[in-house]
Every structure is written in structure tokens, then in C-alpha cells.
Protein backbone atom coordinates (compact mmCIF):
# COMPACT_ATOMS: atom_id res chain seq x y z
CA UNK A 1 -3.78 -8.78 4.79
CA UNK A 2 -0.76 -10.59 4.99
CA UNK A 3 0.22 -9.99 1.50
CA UNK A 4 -0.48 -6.33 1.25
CA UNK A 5 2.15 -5.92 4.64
CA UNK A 6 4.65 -8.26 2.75
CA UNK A 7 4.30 -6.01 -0.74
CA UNK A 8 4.91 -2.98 1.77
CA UNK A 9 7.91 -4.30 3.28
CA UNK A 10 9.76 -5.85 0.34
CA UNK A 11 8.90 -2.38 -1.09
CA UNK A 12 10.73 -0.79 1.62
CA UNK A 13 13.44 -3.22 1.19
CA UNK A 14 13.75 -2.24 -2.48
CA UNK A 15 13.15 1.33 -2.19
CA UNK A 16 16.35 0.92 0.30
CA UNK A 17 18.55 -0.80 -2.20
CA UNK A 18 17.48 1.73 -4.66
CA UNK A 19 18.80 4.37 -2.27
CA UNK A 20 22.36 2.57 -1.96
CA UNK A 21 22.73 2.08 -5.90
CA UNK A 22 21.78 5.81 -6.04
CA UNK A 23 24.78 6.82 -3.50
CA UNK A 24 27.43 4.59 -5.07
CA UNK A 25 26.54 6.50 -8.41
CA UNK A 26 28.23 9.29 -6.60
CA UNK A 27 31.81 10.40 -6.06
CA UNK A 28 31.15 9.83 -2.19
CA UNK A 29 30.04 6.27 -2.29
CA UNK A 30 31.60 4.71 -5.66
CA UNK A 31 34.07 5.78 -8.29
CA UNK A 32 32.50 9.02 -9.51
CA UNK A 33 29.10 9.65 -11.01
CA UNK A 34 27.54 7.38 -12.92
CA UNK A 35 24.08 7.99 -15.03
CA UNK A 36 23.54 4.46 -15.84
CA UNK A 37 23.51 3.68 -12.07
CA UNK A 38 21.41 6.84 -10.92
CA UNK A 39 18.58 5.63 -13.81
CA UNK A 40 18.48 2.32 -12.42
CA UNK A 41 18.16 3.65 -8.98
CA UNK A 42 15.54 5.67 -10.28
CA UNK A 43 13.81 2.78 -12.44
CA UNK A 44 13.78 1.03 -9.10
CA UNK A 45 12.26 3.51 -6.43
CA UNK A 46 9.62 4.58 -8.94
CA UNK A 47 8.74 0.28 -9.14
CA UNK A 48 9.13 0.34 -5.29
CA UNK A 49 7.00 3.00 -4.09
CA UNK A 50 4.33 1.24 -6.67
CA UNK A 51 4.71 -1.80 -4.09
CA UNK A 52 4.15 0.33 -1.47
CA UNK A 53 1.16 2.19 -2.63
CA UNK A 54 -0.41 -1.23 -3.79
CA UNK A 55 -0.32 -2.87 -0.21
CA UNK A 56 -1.67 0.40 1.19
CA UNK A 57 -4.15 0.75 -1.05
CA UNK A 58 -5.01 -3.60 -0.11
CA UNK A 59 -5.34 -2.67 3.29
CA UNK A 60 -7.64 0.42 3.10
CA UNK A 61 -9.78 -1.83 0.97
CA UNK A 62 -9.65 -4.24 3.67
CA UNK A 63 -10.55 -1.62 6.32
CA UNK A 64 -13.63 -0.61 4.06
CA UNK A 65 -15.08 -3.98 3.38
CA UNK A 66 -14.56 -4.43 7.51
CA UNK A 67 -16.55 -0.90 7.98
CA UNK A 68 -19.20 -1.72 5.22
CA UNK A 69 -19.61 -5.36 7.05
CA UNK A 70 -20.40 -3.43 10.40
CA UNK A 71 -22.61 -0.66 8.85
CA UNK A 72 -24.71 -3.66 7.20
CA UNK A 73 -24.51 -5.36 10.62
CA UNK A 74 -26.10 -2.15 12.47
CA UNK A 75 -28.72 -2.07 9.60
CA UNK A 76 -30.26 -5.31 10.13
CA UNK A 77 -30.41 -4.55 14.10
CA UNK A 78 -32.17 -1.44 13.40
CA UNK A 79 -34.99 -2.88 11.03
CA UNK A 80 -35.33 -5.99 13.41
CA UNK A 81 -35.47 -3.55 15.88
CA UNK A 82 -38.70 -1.22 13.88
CA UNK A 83 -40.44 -4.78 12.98
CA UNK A 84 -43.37 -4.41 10.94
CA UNK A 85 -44.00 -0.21 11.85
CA UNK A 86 -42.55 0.96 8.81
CA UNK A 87 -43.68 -1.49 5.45
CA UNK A 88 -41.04 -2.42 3.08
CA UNK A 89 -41.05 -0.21 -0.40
């Protein structure tokens, strides 16, 4: 879990650095536009964002496996629970 939460927030970090190449590709934060700059910046959020979707997508994995552990829980309770009324198929 760990893992996933550091893949999201070195993708923020990226997807931040992405956003300051982007602005000094700009007359307002560099020399004047530059294309090279803005693809990089691009390259880079598009590679970010992946990082970000990946630990999201770790955790909701985790959350499942937590929800499928209690669901099997509750299912054992309730077949202790009916004993021998109902035979096994």
C-alpha cells in the first residue's frame, strides 16, 4: 500500500515539473515559445498521470481483496451458523 501512495505522489511530483517545463516554453515564463519544451512537457504528464492511475488502480485492488476477505469471512459464519440443515451440493 505503501508503494501505490509513493507511485501517486512522485506522480504528482512529476506531473508538477511537467507543468513548469510547459510554462517556461512560453513567452511568460522563458524566452518565447518553444515546441521542443511543450512536447517534453507533454511526454512527461502523459508518463505521470500513468503513475498516478497505476497506484490508484493498486489501492482499489487492495480495497477489493480487503472486501472479498470480509465477504468470505461472513460466509463461513453463516454456514457454521446453518450447521448440518442445509447438505452440501
Amino acid at each position: 500500500m505503501i508503494l501505490h501512495r509513493a507511485l501517486q505522489v512522485f506522480g504528482l511530483l512529476a506531473l508538477l515539473m511537467c507543468a513548469n517545463l510547459a510554462f517556461t516554453a512560453t513567452p511568460l515564463g522563458g524566452d518565447g515559445w518553444s515546441r521542443a519544451r511543450m512536447l517534453y512537457a507533454g511526454a512527461g504528464a502523459v508518463s505521470s498521470l500513468a503513475l498516478i492511475a497505476i497506484g490508484g488502480l493498486g489501492l482499489a485492488l487492495k480495497r477489493t481483496e480487503a472486501r472479498l476477505d470480509e465477504a468470505r469471512e461472513a460466509l463461513r459464519r453463516i454456514e457454521e451458523r446453518l450447521g448440518d440443515r442445509h447438505p452440501p451440493r
